[in-house]
Protein backbone atom coordinates (compact mmCIF):
# COMPACT_ATOMS: atom_id res chain seq x y z
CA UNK A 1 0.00 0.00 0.00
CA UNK A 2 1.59 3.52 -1.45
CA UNK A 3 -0.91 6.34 -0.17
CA UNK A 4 1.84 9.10 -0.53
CA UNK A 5 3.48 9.58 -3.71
CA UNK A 6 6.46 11.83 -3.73
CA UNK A 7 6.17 14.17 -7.09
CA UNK A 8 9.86 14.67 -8.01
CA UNK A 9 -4.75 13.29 2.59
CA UNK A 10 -1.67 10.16 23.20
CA UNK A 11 6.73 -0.35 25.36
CA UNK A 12 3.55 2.38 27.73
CA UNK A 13 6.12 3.65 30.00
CA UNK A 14 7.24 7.49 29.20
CA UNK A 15 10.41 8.08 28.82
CA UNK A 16 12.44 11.09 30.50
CA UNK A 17 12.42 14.35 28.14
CA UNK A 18 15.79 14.60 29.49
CA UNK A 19 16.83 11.57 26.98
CA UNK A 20 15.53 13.70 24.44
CA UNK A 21 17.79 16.62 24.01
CA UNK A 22 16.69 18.43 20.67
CA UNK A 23 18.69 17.47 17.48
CA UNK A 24 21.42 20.27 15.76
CA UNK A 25 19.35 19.44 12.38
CA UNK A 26 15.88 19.65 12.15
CA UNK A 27 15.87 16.78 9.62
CA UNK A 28 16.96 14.57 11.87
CA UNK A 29 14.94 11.51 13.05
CA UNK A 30 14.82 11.54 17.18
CA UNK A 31 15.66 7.44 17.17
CA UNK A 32 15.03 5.26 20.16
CA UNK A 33 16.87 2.02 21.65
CA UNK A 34 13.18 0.43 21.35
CA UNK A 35 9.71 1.96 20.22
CA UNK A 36 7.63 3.20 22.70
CA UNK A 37 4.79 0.25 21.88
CA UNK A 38 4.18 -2.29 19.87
CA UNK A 39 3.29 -1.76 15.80
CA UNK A 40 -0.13 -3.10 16.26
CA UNK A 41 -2.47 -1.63 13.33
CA UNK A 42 -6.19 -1.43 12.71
CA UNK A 43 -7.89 -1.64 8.92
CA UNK A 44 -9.48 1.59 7.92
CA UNK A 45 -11.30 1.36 4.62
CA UNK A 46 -8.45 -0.15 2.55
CA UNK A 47 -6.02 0.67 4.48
CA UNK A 48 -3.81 -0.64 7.51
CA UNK A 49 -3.03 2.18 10.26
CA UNK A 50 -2.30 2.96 13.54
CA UNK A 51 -4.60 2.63 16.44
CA UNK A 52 -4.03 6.64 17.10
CA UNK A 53 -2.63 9.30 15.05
CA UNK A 54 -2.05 12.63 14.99
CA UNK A 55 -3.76 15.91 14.34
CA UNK A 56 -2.33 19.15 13.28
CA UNK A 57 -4.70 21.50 13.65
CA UNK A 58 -2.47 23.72 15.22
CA UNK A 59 0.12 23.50 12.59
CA UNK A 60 -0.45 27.33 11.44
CA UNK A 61 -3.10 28.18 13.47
CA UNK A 62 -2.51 31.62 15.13
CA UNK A 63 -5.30 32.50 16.91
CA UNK A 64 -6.28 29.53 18.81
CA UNK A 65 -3.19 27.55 19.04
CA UNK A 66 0.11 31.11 18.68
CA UNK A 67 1.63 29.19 15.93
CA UNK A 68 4.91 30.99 14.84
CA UNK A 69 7.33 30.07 11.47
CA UNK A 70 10.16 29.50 14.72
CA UNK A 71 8.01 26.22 15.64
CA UNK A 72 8.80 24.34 12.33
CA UNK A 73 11.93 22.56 13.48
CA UNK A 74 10.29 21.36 16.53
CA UNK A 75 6.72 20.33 14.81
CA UNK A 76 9.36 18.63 11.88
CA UNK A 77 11.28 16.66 14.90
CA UNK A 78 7.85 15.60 16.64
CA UNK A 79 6.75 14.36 13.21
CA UNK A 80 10.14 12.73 12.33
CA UNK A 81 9.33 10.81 16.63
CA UNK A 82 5.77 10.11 15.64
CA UNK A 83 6.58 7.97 12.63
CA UNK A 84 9.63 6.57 14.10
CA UNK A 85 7.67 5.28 16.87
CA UNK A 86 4.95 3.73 14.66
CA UNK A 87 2.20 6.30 13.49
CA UNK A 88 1.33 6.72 10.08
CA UNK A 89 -2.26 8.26 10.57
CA UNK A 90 -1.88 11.85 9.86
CA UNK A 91 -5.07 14.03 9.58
CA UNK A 92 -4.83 17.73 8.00
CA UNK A 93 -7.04 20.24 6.64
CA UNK A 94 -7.44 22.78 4.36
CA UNK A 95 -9.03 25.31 6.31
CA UNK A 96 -6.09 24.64 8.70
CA UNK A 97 -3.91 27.83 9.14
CA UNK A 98 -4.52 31.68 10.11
CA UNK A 99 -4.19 34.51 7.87
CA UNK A 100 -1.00 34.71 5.72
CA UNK A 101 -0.51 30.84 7.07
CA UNK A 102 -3.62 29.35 5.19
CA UNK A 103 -3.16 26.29 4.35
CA UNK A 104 0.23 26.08 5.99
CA UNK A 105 -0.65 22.62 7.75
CA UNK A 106 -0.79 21.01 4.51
CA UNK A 107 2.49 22.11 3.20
CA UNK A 108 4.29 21.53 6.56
CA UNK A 109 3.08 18.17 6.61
CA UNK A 110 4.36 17.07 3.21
CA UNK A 111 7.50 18.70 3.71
CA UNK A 112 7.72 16.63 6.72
CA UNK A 113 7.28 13.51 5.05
CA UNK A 114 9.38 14.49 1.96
CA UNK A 115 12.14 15.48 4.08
CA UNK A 116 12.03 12.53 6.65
CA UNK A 117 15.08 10.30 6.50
CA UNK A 118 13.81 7.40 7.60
CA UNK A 119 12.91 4.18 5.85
CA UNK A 120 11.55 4.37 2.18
CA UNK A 121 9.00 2.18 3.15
CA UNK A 122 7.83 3.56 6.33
CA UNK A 123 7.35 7.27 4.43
CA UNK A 124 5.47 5.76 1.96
CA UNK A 125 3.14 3.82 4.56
CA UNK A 126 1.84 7.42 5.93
CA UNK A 127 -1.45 7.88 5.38
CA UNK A 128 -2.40 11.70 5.01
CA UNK A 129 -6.38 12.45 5.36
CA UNK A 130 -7.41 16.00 5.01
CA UNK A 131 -10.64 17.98 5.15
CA UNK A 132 -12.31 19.77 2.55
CA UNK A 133 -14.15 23.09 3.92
CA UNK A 134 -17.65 23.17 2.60
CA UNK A 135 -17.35 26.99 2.22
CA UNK A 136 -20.34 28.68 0.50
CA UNK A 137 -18.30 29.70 -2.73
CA UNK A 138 -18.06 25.68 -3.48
CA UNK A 139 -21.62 25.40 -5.01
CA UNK A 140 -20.56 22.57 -7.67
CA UNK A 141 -18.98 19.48 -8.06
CA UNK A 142 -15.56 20.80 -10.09
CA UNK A 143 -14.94 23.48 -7.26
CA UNK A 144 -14.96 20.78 -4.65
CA UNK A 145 -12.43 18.89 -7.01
CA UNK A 146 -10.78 21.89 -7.60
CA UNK A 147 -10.42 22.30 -3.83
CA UNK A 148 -8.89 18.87 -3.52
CA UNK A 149 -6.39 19.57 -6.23
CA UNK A 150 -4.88 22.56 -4.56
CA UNK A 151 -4.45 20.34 -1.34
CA UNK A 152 -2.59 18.01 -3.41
CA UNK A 153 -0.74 21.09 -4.42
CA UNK A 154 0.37 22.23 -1.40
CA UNK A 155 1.66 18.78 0.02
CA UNK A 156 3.23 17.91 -3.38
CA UNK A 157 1.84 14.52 -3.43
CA UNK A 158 0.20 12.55 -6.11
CA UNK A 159 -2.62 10.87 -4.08
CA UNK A 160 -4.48 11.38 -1.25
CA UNK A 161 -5.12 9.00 1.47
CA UNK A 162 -8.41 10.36 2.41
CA UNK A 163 -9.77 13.10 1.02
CA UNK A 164 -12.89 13.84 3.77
CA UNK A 165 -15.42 17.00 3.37
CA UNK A 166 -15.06 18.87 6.39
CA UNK A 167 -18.85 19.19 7.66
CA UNK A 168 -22.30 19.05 5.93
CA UNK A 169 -24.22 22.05 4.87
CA UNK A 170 -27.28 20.28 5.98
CA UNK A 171 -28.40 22.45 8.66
CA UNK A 172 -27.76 25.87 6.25
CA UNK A 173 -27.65 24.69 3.00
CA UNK A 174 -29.15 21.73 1.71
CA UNK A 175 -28.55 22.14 -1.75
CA UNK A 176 -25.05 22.89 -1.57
CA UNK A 177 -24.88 19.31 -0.09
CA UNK A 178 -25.58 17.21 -2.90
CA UNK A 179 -22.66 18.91 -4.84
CA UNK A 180 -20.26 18.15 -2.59
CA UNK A 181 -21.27 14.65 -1.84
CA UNK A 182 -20.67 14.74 -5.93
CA UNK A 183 -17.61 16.30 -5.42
CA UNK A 184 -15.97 13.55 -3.34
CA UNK A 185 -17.30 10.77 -5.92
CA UNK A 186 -15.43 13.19 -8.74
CA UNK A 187 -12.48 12.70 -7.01
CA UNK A 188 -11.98 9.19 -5.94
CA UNK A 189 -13.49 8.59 -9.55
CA UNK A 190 -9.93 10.48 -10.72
CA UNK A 191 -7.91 8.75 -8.83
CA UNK A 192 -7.11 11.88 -6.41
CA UNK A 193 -7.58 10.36 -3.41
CA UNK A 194 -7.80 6.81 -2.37
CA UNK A 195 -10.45 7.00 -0.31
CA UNK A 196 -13.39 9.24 1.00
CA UNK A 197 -14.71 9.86 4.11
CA UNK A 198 -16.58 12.57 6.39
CA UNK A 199 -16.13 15.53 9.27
CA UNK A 200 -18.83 16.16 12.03
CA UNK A 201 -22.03 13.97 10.15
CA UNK A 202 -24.49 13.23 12.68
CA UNK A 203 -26.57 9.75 12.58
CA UNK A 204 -29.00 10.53 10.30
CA UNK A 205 -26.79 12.76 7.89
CA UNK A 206 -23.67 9.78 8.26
CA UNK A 207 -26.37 6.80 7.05
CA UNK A 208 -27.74 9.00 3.94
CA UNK A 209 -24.34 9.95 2.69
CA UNK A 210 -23.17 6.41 3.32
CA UNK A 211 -25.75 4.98 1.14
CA UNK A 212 -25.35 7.70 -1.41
CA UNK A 213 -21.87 6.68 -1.75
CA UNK A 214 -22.30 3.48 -1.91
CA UNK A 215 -24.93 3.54 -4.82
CA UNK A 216 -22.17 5.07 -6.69
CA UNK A 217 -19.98 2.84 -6.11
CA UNK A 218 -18.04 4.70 -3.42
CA UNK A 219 -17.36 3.52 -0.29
CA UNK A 220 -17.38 5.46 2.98
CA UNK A 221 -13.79 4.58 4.78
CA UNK A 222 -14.20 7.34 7.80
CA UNK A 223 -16.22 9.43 9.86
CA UNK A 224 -14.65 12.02 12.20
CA UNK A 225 -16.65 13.11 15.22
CA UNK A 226 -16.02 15.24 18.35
CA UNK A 227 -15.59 12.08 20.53
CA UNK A 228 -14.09 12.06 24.07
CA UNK A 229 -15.14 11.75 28.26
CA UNK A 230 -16.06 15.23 27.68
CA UNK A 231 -18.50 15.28 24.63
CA UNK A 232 -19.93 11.17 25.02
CA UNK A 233 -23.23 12.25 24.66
CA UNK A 234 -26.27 10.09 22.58
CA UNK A 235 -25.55 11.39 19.41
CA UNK A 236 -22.03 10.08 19.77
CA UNK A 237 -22.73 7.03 20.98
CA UNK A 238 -25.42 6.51 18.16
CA UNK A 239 -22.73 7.34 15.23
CA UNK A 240 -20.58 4.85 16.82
CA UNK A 241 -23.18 1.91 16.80
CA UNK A 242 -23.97 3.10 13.14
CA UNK A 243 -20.47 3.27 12.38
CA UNK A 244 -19.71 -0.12 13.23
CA UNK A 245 -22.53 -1.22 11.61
CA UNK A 246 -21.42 0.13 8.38
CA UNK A 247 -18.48 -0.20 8.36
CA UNK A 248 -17.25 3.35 9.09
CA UNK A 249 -13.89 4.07 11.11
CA UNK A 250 -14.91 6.49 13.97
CA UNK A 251 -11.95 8.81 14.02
CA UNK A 252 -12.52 10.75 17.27
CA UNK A 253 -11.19 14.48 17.38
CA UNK A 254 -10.47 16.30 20.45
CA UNK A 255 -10.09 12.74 22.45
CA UNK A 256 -8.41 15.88 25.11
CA UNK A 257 -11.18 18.38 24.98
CA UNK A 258 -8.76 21.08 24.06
CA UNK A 259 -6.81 20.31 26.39
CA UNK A 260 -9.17 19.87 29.31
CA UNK A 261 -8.63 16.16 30.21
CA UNK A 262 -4.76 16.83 30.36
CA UNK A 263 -5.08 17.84 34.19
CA UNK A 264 -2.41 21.19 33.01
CA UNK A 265 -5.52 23.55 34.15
CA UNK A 266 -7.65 24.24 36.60
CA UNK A 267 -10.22 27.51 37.18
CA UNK A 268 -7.05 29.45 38.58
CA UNK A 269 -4.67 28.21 36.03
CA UNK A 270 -5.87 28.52 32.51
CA UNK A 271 -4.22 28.57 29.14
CA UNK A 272 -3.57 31.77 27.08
CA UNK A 273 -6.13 32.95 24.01
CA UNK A 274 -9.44 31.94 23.22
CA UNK A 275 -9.75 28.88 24.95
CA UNK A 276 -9.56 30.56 28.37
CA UNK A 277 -12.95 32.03 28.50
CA UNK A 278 -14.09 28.15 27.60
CA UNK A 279 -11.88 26.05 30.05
CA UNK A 280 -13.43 28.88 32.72
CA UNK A 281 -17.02 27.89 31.77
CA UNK A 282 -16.29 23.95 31.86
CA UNK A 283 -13.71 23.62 34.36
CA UNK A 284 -15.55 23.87 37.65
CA UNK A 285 -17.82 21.34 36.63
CA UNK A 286 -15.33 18.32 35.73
CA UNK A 287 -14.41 17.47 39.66
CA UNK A 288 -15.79 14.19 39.21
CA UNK A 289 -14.14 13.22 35.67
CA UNK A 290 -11.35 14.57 36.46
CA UNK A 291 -10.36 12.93 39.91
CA UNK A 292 -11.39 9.53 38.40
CA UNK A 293 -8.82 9.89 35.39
CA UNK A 294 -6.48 11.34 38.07
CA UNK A 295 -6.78 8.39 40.31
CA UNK A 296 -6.53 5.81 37.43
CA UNK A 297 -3.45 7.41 36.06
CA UNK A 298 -2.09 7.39 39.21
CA UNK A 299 -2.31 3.72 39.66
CA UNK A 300 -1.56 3.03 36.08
CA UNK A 301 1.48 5.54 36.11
CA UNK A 302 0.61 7.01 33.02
CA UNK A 303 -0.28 10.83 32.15
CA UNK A 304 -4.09 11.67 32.69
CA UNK A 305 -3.85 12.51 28.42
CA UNK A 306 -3.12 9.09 28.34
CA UNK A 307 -5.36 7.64 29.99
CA UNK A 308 -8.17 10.04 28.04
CA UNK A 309 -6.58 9.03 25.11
CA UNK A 310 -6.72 5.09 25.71
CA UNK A 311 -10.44 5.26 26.60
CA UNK A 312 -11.02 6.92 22.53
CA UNK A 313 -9.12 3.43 21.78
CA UNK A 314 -10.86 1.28 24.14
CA UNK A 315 -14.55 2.38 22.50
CA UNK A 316 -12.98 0.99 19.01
CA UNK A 317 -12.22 4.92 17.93
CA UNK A 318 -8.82 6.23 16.51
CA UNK A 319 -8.17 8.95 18.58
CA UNK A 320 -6.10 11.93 16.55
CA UNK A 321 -4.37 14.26 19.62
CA UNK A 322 -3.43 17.37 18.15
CA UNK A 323 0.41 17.61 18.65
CA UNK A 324 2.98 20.79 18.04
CA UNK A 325 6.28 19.42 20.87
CA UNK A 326 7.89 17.15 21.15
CA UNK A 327 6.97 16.56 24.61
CA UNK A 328 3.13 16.31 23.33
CA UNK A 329 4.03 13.57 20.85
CA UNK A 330 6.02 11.72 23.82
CA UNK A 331 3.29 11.61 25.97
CA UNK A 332 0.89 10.60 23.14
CA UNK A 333 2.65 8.26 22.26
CA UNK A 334 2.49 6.37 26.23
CA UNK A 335 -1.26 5.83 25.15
CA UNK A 336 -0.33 2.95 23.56
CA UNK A 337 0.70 -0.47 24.25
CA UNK A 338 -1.85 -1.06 27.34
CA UNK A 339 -5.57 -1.01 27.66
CA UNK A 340 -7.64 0.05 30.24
CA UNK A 341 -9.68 -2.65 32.07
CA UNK A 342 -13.45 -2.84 31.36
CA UNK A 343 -14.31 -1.94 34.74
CA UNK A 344 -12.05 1.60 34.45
CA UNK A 345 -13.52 2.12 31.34
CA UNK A 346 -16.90 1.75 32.87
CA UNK A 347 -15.77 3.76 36.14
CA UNK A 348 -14.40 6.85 33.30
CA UNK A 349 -18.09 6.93 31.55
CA UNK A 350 -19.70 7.44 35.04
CA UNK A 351 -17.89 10.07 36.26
CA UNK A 352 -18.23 11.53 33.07
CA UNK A 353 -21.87 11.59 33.40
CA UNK A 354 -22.10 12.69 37.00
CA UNK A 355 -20.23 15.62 35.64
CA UNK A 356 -22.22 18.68 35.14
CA UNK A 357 -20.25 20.39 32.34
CA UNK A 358 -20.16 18.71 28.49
CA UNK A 359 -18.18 20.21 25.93
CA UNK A 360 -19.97 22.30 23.18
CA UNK A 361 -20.75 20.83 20.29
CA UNK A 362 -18.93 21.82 16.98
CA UNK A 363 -21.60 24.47 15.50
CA UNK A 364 -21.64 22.08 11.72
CA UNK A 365 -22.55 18.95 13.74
CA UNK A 366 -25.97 17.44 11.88
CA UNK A 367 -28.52 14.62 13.77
């Protein structure tokens, strides 16, 4: 399997950042005596992948997440430790990216992989899915495919692993919905991307886009949702049942509610920009979910993101952490290799509903 064509789409124990110091060359590979778990994979449509990978939403984001141009060696070196260490699920977007950085997720990422001096094989293993914004100037089919070439522009790749449209336009604008379900088919019909899947689809928008898919011939390899302890809700729960049913990987973004479910902040302690007046809102109201993933973590001795982070995995999800250190990707990475025990799991979804305070829901989410 070849999903990235070059052109010339949270062993469990942590190791000590001190081991880590931070390479002269930014296009160096951080190596390891011995990977931090083992290379177990999960299918995905048609392809083989890792049970979490990694978002990169913040890859050019300045508003939300202060990206600066001085973070690229350090976002290329936590890249260059993800795929070292196994991952080769990379999700993108290309909305992703502030102002003069539009788009500058996309073209960091394949610069990452075109530059990464690893194996052949293991570059060519990466699969890259990115979004496609449904923005109101893409009323037909050939802008949405138009859309998806200038992706494939800016990560200088031939193919797409996933090529997913970013939300539905159900709720605003039906009509514009039909043309970009068209869209996708246009471009898995061309060979752009291998595969096709969706971004925030509720239950009853996920089944009729599945079956329109699948009457042309199309079929629906992914569906992201906003899935974690702090957004399990009904709705989720009911696009996982369908998803299983159908056949759909549930990619779950946010598995850390921003950052929430880390433990790093508390009511007094909160983190810079926008998220601040959010985390204030939610945070008094997460005792209970909090002290149980405290207490497990504890016992477990893993990170409380880890433990959030295994619980996406444990409900059959693929968790994708946003990461922009090298510290981030380390403790990501701890996620893996154990599972938590039914009755934690079961102890986790409890406190989460005895907790007053949910997450909001993305605004594009559909029933």
């Amino acid at each position: 399997m070849t999903t990235v064509t070059m052109s010339c789409s949270f062993v469990p124990l942590i190791l000590n950042q001190s081991s880590l110091p931070f390479l002269s060359s930014p296009f160096k590979s951080l190596k390891f005596p011995a990977p931090f778990w083992s290379p177990q994979k999960v299918k995905m449509g048609p392809f083989t992948v890792s049970p979490m990978g990694f978002g990169t939403w913040a890859w050019g984001n300045q508003l939300l997440w202060g990206y600066q141009q001085s973070m690229d060696s350090e976002l290329q070196q936590t890249f260059n430790l993800a795929v070292d260490n196994g991952i080769n699920l990379f999700d993108t977007a290309d909305s992703y990216g502030t102002g003069r950085f539009n788009g500058q997720s996309e073209k960091l990422l394949g610069k990452f992989i075109r530059e990464f001096e690893g194996k052949k094989r293991i570059r060519d293993d990466i699969v890259i899915a990115t979004k496609f914004a449904a923005y109101p100037w893409r009323l037909t089919p050939g802008q949405f495919v138009k859309a998806c070439k200038a992706s494939l522009d800016r990560l200088q790749i031939e193919q797409i692993g996933i090529g997913q449209l970013h939300w539905s336009t159900a709720n605003y604008a039906p009509p514009q919905e039909r043309a970009l379900w068209d869209g996708l088919v246009a471009m898995y019909e061309k060979g752009f991307v291998q595969a096709v899947g969706v971004s925030n689809y509720g239950p009853k928008q996920l089944v009729k886009i599945h079956d329109y898919l699948k009457a042309r011939g199309v079929p629906l390899c992914s569906a992201q949702v906003q899935f974690s302890l702090l957004s399990l809700g009904e709705n989720q729960l009911e696009i996982m049942n369908i998803s299983e049913t159908l056949g759909i990987r549930l990619i779950s973004y946010s598995p850390l509610g921003l950052g929430m479910l880390t433990g790093k902040y508390t009511p007094s302690s909160l983190p810079s920009g926008p998220r601040a007046l959010l985390f204030k809102q939610i945070l008094p109201g997460l005792d209970p979910l909090l002290g149980s993933i405290r207490e497990i973590a504890q016992k477990r001795r893993k990170t409380m993101a880890q433990v959030a982070i295994n619980w996406c995995i444990c409900k059959g999800t693929i968790p994708i952490p946003g990461v922009k250190t090298v510290k981030q990707a380390e403790e990501n990475l701890g996620a893996l290799g154990w599972r938590l025990s039914s009755d934690e799991v079961l102890r986790l979804e409890y406190s989460a509903r005895e907790s007053p305070q949910r997450m909001i829901q993305n605004i594009f989410q559909t029933r």
